[in-house]
Protein backbone atom coordinates (compact mmCIF):
# COMPACT_ATOMS: atom_id res chain seq x y z
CA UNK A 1 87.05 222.45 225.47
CA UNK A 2 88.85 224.43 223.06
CA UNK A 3 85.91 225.13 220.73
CA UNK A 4 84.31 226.38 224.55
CA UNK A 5 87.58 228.06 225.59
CA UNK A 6 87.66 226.23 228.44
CA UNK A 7 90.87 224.42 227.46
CA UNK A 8 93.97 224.19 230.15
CA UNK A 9 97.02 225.58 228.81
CA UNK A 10 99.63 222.54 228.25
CA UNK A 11 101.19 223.77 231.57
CA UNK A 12 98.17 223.50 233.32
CA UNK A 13 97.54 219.64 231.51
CA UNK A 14 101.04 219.48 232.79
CA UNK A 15 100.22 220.47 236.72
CA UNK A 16 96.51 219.24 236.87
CA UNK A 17 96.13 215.75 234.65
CA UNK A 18 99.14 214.17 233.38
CA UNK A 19 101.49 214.63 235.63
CA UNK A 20 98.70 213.26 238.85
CA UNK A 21 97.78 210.78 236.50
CA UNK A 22 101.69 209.27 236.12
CA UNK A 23 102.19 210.05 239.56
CA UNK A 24 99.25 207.54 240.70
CA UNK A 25 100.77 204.97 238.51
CA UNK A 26 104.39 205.70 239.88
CA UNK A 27 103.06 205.54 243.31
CA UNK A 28 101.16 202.16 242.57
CA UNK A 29 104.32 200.69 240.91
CA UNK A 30 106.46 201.86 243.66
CA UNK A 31 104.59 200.93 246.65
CA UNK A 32 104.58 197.08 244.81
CA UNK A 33 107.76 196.81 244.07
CA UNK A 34 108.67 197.61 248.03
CA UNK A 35 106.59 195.62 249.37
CA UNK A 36 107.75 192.54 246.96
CA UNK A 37 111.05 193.90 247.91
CA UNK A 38 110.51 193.17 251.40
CA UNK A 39 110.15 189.14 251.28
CA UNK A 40 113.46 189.15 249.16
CA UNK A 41 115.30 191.22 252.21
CA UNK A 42 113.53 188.10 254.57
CA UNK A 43 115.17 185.39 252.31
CA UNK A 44 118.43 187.23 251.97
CA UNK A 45 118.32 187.67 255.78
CA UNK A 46 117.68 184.05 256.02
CA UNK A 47 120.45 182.61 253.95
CA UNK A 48 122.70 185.10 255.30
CA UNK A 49 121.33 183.32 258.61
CA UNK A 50 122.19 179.48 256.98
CA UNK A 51 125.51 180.57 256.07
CA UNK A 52 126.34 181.61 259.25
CA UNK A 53 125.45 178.14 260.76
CA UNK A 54 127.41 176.43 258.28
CA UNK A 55 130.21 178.60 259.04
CA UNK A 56 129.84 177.80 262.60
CA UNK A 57 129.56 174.36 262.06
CA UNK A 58 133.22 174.42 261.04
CA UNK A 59 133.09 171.30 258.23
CA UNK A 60 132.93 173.94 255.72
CA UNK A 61 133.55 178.01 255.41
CA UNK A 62 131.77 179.93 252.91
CA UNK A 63 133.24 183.60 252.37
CA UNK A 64 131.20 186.93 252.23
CA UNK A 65 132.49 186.82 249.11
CA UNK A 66 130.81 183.63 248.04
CA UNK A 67 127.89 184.90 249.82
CA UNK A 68 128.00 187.93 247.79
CA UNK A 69 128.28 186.60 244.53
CA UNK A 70 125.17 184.17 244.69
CA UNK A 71 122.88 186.91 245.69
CA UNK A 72 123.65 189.08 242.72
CA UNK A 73 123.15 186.20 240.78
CA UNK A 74 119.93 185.64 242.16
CA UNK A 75 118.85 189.06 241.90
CA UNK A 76 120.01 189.47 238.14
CA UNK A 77 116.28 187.71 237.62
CA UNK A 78 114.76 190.69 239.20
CA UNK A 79 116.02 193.26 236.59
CA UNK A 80 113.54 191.35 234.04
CA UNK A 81 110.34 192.05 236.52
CA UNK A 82 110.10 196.03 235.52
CA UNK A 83 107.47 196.84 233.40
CA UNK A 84 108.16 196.72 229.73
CA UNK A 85 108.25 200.10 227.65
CA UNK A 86 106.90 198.36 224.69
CA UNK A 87 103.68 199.67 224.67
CA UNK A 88 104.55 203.05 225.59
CA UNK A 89 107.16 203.28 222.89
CA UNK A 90 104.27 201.69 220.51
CA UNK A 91 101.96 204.87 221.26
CA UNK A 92 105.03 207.69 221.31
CA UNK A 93 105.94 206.30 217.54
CA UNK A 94 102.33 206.45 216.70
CA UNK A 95 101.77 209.51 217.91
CA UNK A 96 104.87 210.56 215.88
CA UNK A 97 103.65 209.56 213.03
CA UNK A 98 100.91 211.30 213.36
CA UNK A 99 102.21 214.71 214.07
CA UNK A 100 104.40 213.80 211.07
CA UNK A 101 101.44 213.47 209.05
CA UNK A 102 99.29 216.38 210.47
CA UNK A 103 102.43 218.77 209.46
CA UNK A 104 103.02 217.31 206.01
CA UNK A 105 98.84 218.24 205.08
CA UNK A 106 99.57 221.36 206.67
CA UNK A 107 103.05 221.95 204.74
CA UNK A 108 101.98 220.04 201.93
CA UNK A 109 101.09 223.24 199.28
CA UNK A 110 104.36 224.53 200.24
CA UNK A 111 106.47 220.85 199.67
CA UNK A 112 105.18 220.35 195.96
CA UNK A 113 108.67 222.12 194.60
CA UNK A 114 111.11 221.20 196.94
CA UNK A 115 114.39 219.14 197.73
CA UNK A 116 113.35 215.98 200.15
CA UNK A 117 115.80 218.12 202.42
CA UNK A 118 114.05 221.62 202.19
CA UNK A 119 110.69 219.18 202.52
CA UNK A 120 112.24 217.61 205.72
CA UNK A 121 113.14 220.80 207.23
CA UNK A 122 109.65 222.15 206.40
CA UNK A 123 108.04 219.40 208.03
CA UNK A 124 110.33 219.55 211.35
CA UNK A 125 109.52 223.24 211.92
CA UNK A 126 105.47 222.19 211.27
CA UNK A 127 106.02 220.17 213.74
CA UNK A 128 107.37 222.32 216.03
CA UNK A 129 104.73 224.69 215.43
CA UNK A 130 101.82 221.87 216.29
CA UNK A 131 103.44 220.60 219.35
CA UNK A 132 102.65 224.27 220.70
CA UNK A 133 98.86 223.66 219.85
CA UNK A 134 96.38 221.32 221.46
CA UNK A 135 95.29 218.83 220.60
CA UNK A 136 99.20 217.83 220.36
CA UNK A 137 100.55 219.82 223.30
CA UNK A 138 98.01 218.16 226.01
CA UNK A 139 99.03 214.73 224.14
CA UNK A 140 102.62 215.54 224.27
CA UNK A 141 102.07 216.15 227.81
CA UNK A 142 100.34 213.25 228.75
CA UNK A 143 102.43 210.90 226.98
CA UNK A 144 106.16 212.65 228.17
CA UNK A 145 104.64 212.32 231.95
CA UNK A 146 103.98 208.41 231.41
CA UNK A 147 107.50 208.29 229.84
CA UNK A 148 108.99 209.76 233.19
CA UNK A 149 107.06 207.46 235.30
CA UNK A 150 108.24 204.27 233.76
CA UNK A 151 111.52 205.58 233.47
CA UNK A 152 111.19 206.40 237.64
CA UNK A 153 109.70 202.83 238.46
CA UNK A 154 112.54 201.26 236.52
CA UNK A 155 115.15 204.01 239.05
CA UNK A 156 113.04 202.42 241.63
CA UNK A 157 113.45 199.12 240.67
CA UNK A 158 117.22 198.82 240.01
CA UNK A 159 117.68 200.93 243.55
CA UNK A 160 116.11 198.66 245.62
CA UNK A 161 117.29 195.52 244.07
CA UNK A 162 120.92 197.24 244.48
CA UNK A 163 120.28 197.87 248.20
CA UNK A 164 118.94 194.38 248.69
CA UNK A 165 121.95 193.33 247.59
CA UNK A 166 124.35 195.57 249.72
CA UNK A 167 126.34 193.23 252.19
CA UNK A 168 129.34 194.95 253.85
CA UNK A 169 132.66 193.05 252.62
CA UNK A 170 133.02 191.73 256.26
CA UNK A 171 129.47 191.07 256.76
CA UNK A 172 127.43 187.36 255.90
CA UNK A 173 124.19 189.02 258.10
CA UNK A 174 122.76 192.55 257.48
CA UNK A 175 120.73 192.85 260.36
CA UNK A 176 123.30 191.00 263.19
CA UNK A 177 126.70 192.50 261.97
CA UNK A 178 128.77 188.80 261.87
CA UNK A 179 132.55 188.62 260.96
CA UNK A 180 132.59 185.57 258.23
């Protein structure tokens, strides 16, 4: 595209690929996790619901406190189900590297007779300079938008498993409003 001069500018990359393309995955991830979300609010609602019995059975009282603390327990496991960055902070190093290197050929006449500072400094502002270029800027692009989305379907995540968890300090149901 760019030898055609059909390329988008990196806003355009921005508006019409990468940031659709995260979206869709953001939308996917989000839309899962809710739904998952929904038969842990059913089992909350029912052990909220056993409790209650119990309590009414009179041979033993569990507290809303009690009540409270074994559900964030149980939904500490949850915290390990987002998806891991791993790979995604595999391909951002790579892709580092690589601008790193692209730079350093492009800098590298000019680094022959200088301090590994005035080199370093060199390099940085090649760097700079390439990020403003394609193919780098659309790659850039892409890769920051992926970094958002995981970022915003881990937000998700710890949101929802934080309102599963919200029990009023009086309250061992959610959906019938029971003293304990």
């Amino acid at each position: 595209m760019r030898q055609e001069g059909t390329e988008p500018s990196p806003t355009e990359f921005w508006q019409t690929t990468a940031e659709p393309m995260a979206a869709m995955m953001v939308n996917t991830s989000t839309a899962a996790i809710d739904d998952e979300l929904l038969n842990i609010d059913d089992a909350i609602d029912r052990f909220s619901e056993s409790v209650r019995i119990i309590n009414r059975s009179g041979s033993t009282h569990i507290t809303a406190a009690q009540v409270r603390q074994i559900i964030e327990v149980e939904l500490e496991v949850l915290d390990d189900c987002s998806a891991s960055t791993d790979s995604i902070n595999l391909l951002a190093h790579k892709w580092s590297t690589q601008l790193r290197r692209a730079a350093w050929r492009r800098q590298a006449h000019v680094l022959l007779f200088k301090s590994t500072a005035e080199a370093d400094t060199i390099i940085g502002q090649a760097q700079v300079a390439l990020v403003d270029e394609s193919p780098w800027a659309h790659t850039d692009r892409l890769l920051s938008a992926f970094e958002l989305g995981h970022a915003d379907i881990r937000t998700h995540l710890v949101d929802r498993i934080a309102e599963a968890g919200t029990l009023s300090p009086v309250t061992i149901n959610r959906r019938n409003t029971v003293v304990a």
